[in-house]
N, C-alpha and C. Protein backbone atom coordinates (compact mmCIF):
# COMPACT_ATOMS: atom_id res chain seq x y z
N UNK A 1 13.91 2.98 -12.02
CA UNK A 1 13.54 2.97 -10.61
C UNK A 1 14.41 3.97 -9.87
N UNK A 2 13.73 4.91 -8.92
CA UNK A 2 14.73 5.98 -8.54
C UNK A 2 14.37 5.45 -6.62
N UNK A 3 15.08 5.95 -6.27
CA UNK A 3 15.40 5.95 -4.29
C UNK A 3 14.49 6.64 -3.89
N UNK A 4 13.29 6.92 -4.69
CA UNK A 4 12.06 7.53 -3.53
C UNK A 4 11.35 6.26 -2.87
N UNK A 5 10.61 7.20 -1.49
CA UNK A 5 9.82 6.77 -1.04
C UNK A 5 8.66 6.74 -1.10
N UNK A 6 7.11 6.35 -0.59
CA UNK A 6 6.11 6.94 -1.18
C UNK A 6 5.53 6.26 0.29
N UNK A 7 4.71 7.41 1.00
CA UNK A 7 3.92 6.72 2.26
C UNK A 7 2.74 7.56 1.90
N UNK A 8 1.45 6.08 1.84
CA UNK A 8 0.28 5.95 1.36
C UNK A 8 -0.68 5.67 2.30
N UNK A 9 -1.40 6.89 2.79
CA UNK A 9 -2.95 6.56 3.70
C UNK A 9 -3.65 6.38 2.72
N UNK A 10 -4.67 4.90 3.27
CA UNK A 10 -5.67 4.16 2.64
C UNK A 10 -6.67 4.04 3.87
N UNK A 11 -7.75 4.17 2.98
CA UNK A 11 -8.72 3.96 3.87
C UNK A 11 -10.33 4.71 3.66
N UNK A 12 -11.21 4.62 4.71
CA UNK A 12 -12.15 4.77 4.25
C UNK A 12 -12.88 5.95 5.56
N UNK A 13 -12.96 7.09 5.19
CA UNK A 13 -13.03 7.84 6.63
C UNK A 13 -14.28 7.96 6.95
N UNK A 14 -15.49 7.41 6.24
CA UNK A 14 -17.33 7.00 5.98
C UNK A 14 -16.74 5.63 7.03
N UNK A 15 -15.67 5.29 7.49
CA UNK A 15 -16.34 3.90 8.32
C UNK A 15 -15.46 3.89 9.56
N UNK A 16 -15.26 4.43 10.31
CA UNK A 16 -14.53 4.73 11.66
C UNK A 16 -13.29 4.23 11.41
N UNK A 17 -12.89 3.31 12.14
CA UNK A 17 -11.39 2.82 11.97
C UNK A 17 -10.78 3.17 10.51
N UNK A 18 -11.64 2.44 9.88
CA UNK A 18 -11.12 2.66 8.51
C UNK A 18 -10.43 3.53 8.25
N UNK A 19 -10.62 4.71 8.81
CA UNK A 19 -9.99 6.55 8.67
C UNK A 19 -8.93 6.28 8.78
N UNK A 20 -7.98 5.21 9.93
CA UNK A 20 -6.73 5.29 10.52
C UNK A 20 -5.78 5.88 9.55
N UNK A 21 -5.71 5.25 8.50
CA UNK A 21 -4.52 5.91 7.23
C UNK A 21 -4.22 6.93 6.54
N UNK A 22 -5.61 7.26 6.77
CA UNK A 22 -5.36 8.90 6.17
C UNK A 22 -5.80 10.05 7.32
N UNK A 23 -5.86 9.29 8.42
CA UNK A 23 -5.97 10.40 9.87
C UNK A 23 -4.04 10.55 9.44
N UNK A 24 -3.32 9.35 9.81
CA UNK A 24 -2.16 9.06 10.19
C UNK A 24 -1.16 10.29 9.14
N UNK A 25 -1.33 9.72 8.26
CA UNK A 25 -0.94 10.75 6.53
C UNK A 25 -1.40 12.72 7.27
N UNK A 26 -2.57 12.52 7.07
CA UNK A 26 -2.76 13.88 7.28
C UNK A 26 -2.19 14.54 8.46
N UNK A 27 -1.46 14.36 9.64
CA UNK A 27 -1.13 14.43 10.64
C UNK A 27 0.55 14.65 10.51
N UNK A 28 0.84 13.63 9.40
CA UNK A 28 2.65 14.01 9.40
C UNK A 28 3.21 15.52 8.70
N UNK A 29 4.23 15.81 9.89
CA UNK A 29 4.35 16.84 8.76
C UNK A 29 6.28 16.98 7.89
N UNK A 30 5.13 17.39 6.32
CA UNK A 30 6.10 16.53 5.61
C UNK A 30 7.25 18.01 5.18
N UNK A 31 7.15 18.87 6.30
CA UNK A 31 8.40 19.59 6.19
C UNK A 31 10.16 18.73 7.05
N UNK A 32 9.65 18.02 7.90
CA UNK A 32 10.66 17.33 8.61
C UNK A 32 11.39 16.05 7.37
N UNK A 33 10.64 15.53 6.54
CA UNK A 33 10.88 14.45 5.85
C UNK A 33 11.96 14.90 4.85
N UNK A 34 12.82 13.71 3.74
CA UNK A 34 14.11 14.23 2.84
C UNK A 34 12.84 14.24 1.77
N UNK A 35 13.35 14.83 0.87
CA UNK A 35 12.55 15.62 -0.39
C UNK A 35 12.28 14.10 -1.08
N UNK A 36 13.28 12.98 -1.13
CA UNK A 36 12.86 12.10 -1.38
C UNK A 36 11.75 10.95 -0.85
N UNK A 37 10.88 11.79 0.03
CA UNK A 37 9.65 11.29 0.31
C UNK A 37 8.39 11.67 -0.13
N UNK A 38 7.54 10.67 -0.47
CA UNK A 38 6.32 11.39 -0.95
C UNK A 38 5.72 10.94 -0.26
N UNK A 39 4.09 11.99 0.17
CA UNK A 39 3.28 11.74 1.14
C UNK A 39 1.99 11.69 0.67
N UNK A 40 1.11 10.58 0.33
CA UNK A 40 -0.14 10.96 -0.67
C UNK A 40 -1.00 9.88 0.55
N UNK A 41 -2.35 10.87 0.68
CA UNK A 41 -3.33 10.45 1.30
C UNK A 41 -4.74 9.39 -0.22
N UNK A 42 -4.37 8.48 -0.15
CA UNK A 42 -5.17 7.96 -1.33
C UNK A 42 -6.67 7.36 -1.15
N UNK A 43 -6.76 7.09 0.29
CA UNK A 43 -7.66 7.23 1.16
C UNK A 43 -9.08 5.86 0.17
N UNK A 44 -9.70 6.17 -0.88
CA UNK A 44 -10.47 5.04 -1.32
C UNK A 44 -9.89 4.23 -2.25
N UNK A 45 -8.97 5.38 -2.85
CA UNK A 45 -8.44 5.14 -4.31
C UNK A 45 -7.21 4.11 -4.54
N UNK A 46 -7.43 3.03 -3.97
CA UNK A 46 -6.05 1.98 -4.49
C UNK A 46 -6.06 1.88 -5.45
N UNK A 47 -6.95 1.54 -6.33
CA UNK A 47 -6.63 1.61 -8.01
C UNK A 47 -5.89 2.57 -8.32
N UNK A 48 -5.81 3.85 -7.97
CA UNK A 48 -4.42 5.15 -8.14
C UNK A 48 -3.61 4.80 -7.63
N UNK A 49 -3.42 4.30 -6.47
CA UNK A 49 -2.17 4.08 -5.80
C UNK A 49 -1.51 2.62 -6.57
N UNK A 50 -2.33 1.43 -7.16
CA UNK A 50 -1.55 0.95 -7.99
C UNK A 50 -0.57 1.13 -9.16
N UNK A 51 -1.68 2.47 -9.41
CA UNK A 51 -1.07 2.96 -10.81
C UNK A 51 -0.20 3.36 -10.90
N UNK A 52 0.16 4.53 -9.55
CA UNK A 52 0.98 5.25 -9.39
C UNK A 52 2.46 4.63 -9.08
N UNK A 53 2.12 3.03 -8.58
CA UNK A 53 3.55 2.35 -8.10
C UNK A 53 3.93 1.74 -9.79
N UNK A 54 2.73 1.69 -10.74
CA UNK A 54 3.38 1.14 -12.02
C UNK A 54 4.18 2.03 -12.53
N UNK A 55 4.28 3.48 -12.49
CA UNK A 55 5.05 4.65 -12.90
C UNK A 55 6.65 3.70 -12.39
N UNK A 56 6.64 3.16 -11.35
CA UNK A 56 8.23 3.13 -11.26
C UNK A 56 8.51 3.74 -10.53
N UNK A 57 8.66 5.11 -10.31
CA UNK A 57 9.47 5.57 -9.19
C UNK A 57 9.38 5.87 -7.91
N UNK A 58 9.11 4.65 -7.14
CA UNK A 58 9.42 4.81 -5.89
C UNK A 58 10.18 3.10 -5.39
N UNK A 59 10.90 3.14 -5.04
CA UNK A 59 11.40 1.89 -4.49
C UNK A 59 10.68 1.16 -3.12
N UNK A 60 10.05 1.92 -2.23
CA UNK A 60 9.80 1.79 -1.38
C UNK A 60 8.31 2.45 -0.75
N UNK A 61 7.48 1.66 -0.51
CA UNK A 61 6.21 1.82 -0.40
C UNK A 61 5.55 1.60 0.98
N UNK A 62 4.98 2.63 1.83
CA UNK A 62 4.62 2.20 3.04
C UNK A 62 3.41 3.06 3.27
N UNK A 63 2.67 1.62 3.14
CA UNK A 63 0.91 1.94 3.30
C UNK A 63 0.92 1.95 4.90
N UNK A 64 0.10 2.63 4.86
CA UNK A 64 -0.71 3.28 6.72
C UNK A 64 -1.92 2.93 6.21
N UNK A 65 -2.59 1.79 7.18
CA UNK A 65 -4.25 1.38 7.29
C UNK A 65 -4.37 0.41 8.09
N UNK A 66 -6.07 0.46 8.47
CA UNK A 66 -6.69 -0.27 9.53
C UNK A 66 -6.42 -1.45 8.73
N UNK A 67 -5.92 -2.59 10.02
CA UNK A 67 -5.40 -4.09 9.40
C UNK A 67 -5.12 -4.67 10.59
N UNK A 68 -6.35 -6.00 10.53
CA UNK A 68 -6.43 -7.22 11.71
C UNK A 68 -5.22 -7.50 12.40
N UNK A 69 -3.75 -6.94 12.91
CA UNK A 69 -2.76 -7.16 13.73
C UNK A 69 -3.22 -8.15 14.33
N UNK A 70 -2.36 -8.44 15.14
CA UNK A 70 -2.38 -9.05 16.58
C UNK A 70 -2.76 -8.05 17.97
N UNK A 71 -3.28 -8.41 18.99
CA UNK A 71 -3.83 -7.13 20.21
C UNK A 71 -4.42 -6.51 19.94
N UNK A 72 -4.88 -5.95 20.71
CA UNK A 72 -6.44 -5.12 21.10
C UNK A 72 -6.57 -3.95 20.06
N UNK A 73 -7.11 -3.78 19.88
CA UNK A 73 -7.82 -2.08 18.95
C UNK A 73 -6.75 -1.18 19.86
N UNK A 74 -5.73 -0.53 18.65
CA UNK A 74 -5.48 0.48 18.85
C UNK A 74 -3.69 0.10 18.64
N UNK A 75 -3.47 -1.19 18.80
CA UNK A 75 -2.09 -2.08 18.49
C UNK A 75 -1.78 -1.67 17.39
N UNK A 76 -0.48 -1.02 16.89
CA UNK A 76 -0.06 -0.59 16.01
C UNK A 76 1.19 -1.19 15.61
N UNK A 77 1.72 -2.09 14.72
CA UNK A 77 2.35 -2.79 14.11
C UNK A 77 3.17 -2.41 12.71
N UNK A 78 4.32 -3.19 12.42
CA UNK A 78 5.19 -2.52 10.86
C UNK A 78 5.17 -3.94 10.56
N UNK A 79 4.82 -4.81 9.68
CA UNK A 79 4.39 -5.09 8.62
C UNK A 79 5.08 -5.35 7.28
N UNK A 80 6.17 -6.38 6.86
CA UNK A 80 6.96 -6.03 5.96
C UNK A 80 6.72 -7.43 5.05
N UNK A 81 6.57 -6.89 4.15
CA UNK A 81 5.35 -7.62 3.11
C UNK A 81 6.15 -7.96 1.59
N UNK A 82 6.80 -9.25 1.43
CA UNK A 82 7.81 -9.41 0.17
C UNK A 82 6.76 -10.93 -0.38
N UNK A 83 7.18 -11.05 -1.72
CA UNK A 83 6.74 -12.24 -2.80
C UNK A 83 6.51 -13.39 -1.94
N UNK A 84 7.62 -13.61 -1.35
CA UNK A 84 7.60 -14.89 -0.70
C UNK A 84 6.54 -15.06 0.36
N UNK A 85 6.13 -13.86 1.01
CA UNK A 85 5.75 -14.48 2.47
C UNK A 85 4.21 -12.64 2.44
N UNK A 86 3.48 -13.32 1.17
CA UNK A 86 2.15 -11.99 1.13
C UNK A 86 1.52 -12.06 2.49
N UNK A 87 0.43 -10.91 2.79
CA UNK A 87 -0.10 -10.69 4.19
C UNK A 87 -1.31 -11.93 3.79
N UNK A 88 -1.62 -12.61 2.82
CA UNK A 88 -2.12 -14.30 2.61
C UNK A 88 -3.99 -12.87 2.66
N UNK A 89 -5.03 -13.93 3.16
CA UNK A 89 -6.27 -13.37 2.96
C UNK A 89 -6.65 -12.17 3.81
N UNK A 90 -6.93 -11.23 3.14
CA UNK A 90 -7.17 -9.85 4.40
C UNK A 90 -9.20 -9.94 3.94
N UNK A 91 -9.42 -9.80 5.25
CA UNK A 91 -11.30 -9.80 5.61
C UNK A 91 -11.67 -8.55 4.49
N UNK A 92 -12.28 -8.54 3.67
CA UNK A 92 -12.87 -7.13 2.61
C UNK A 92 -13.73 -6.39 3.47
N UNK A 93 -13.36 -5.27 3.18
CA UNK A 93 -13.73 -4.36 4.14
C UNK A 93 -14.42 -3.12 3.04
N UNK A 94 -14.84 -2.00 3.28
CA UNK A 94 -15.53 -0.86 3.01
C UNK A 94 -14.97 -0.26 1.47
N UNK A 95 -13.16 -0.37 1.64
CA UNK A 95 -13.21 0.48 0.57
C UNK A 95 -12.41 -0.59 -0.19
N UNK A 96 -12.30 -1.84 0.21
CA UNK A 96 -12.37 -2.76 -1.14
C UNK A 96 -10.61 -3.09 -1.74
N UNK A 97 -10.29 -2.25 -1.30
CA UNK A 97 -8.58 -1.88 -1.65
C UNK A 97 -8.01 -1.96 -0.60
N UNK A 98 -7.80 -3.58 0.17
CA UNK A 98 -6.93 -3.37 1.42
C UNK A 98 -5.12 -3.26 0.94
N UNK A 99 -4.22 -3.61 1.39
CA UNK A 99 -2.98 -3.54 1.29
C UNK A 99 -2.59 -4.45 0.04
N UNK A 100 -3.38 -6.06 0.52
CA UNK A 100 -2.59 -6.91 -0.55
C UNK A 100 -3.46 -7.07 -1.64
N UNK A 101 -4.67 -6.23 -1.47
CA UNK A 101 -5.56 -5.77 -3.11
C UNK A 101 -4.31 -5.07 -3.65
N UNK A 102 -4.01 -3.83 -3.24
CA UNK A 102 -3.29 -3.05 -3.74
C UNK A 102 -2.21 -3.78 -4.47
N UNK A 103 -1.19 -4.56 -3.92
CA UNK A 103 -0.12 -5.45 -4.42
C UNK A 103 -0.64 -6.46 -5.44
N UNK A 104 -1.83 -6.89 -5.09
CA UNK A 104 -2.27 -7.90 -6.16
C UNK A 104 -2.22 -7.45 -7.50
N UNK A 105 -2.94 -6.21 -7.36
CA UNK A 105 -3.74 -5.68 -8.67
C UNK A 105 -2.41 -4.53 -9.42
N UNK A 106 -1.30 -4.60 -8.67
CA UNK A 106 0.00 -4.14 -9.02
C UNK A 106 0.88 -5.31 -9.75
N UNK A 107 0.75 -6.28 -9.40
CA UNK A 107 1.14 -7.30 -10.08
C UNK A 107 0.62 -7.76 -11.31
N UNK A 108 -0.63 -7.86 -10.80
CA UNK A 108 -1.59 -8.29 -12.29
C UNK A 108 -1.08 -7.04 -13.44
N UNK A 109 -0.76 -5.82 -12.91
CA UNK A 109 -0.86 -5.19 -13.99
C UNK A 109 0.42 -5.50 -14.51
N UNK A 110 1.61 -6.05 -14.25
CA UNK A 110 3.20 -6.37 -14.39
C UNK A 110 3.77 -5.40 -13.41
N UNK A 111 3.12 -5.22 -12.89
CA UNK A 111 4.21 -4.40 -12.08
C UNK A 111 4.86 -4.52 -10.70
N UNK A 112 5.45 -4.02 -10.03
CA UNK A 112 5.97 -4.62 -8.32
C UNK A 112 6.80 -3.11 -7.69
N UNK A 113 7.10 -3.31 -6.62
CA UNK A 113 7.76 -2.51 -5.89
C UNK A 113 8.63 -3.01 -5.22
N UNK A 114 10.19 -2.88 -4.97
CA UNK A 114 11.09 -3.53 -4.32
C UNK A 114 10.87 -4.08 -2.78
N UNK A 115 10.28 -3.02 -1.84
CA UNK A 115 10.34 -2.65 -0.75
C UNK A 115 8.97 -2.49 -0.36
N UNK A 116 7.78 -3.02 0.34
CA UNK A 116 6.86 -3.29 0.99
C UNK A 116 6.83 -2.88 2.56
N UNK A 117 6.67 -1.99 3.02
CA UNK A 117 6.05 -2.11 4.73
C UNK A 117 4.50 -1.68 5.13
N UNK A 118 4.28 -1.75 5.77
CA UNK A 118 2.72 -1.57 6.51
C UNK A 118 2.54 -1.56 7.73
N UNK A 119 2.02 -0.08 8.10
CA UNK A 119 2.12 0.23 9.88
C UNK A 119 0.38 0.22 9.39
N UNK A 120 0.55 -0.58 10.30
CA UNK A 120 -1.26 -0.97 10.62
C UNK A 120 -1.44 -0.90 11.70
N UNK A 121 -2.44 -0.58 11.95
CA UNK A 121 -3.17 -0.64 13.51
C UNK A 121 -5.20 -1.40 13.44
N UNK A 122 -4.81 -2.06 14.48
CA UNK A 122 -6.08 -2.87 14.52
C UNK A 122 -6.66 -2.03 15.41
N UNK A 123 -8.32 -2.38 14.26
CA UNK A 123 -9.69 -1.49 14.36
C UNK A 123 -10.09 -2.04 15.44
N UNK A 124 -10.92 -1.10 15.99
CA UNK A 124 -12.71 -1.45 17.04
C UNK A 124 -13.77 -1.02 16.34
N UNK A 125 -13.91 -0.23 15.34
CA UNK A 125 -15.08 -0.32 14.49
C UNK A 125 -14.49 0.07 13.13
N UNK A 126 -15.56 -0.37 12.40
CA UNK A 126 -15.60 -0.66 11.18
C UNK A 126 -16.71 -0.54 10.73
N UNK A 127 -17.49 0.48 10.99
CA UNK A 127 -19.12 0.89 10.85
C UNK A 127 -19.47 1.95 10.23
N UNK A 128 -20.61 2.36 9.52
CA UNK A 128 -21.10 3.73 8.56
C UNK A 128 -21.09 4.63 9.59
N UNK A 129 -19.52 5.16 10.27
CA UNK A 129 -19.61 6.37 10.81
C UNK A 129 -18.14 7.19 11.04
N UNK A 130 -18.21 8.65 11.20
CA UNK A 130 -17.12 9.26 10.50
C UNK A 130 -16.14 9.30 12.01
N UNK A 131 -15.12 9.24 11.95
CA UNK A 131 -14.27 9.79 13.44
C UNK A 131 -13.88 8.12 13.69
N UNK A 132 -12.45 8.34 14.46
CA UNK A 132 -12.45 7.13 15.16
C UNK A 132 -12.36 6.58 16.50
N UNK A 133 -12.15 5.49 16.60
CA UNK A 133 -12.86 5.30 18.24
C UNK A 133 -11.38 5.92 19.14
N UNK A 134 -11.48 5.32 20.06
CA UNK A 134 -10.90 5.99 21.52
C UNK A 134 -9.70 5.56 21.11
N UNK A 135 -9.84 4.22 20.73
CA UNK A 135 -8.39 3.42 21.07
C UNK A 135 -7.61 3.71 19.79
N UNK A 136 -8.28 3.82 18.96
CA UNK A 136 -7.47 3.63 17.54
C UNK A 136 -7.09 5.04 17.41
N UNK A 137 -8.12 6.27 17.55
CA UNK A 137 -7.61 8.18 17.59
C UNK A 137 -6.15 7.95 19.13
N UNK A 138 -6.27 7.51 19.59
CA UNK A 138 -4.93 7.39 20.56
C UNK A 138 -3.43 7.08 20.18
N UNK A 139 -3.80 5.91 19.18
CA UNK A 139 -2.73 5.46 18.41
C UNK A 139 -2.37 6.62 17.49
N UNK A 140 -2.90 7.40 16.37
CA UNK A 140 -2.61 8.10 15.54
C UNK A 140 -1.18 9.01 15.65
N UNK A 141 -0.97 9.41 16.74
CA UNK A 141 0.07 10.38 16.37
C UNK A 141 1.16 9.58 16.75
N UNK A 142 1.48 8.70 17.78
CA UNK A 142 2.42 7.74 17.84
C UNK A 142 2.83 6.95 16.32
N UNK A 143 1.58 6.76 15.70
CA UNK A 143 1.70 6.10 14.35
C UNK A 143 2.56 7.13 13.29
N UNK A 144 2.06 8.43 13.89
CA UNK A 144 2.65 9.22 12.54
C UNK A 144 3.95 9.41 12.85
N UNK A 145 4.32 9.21 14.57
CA UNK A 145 6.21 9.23 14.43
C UNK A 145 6.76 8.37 14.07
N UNK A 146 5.93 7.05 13.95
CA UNK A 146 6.50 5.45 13.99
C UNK A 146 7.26 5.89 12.08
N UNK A 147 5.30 6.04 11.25
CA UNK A 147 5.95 6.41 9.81
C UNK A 147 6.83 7.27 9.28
N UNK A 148 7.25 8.58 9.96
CA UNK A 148 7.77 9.69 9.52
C UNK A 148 9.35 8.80 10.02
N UNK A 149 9.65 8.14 10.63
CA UNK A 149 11.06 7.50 10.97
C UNK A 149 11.17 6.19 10.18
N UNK A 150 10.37 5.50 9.71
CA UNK A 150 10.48 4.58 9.08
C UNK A 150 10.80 5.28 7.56
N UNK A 151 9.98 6.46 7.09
CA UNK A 151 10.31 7.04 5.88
C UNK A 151 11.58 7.43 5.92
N UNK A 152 12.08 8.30 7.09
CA UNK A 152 13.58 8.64 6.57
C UNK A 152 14.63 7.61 6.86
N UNK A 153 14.26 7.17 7.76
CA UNK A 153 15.23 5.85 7.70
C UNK A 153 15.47 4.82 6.28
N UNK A 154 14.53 4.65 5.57
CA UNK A 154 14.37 4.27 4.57
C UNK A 154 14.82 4.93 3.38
N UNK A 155 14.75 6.61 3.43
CA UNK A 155 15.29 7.30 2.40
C UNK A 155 16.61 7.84 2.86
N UNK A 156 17.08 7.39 3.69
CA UNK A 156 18.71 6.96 4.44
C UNK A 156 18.90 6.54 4.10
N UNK A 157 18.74 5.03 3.47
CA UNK A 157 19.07 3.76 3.37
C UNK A 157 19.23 3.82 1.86
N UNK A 158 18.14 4.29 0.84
CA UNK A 158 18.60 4.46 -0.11
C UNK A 158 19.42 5.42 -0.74
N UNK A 159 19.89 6.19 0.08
CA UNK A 159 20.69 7.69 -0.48
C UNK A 159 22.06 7.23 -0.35
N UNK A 160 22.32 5.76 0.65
CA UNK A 160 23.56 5.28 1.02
C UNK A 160 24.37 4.83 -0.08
N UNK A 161 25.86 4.97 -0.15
CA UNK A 161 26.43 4.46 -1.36
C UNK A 161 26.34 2.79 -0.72
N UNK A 162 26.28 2.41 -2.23
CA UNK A 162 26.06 0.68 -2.23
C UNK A 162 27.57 0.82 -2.51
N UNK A 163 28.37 -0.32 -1.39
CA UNK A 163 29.74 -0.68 -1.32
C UNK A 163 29.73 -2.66 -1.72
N UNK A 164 30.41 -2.49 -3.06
CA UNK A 164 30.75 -3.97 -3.70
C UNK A 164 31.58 -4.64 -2.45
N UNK A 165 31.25 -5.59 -2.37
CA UNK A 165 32.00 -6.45 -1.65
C UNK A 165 33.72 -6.43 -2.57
N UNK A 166 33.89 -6.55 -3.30
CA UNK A 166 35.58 -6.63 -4.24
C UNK A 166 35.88 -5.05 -3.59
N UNK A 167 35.13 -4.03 -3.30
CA UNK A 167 35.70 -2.49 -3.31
C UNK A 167 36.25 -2.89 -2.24
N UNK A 168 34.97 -3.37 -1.35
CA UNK A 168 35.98 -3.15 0.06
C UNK A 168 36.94 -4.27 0.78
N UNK A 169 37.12 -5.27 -0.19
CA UNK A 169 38.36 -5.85 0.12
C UNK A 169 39.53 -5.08 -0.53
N UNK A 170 39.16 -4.35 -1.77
CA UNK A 170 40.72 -3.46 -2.02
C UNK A 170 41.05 -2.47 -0.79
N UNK A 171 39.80 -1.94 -0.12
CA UNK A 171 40.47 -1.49 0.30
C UNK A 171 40.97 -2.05 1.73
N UNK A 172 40.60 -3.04 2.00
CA UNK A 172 41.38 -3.56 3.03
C UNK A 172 42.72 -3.91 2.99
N UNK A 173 43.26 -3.64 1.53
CA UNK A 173 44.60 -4.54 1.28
C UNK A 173 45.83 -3.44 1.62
């Protein structure tokens, strides 16, 4: 397991909202990010994006997609998603691979990821059509600063030296 990150648009851009994740993805730009971020738009394909978390190397996984929040269409939320406490039943939607498909079918295969988040933003449509609505295209670029700071903050966090609790009582002495 290595200290990358991996931020994953999912979604379905044939059904309006749906687009949100890989509008969001396609929008960041991944010259500002630490090299230890990866930026993959996977957009129908969760079955790849499972696969790709069975490889192992990324510690930390943060899907971008349309997902029932709380508040009105266009509410954009972070989402932090561990064993104990799953996002429970998500409504099946278009492309079949919501967030905790993805985790499910990562598990089933033996596999897991340390670190779970999810900036979601709740849809106003969810219909056979391309573009998204008012409220949710409004959210998008706010979303992509929310993720691009959650990524490096995160690949901060793992680049940090891990200090033993015994180290740093020696050196308190």
């Amino acid at each position: 397991m290595s200290g990358r990150v991996l931020v994953a648009g999912i979604g379905n851009v044939f059904l309006g909202d749906d687009g949100f994740g890989v509008e969001v993805v396609n929008r960041l730009d991944v010259s500002v990010l630490p090299e230890t971020v990866d930026v993959v738009d996977y957009g129908i394909r969760g079955v790849h994006l499972a696969y790709e978390l069975l490889a192992g190397r990324h510690h930390t996984l943060i899907m971008v997609d349309a997902v029932p929040v709380e508040g009105p269409p266009g509410t954009v939320a972070v989402l932090e998603v561990d064993d104990e406490d799953p996002l429970g039943p998500v409504p099946v939607n278009g492309h079949g691979m919501h967030p905790q498909a993805v985790l499910d079918l990562l598990r089933a295969l033996g596999g897991g990821v340390p670190r779970v988040l999810i900036v979601g933003c709740r849809p106003a449509v969810i219909d056979e059509l391309m573009g998204l609505s008012e409220p949710v295209a409004a959210a998008v670029d706010g979303a992509a600063a929310l993720v691009a700071e959650l990524a490096r903050q995160e690949a901060a966090d793992l680049a940090a030296p891990v200090i033993r609790q015994a180290d740093a009582e020696c050196a308190d002495a």
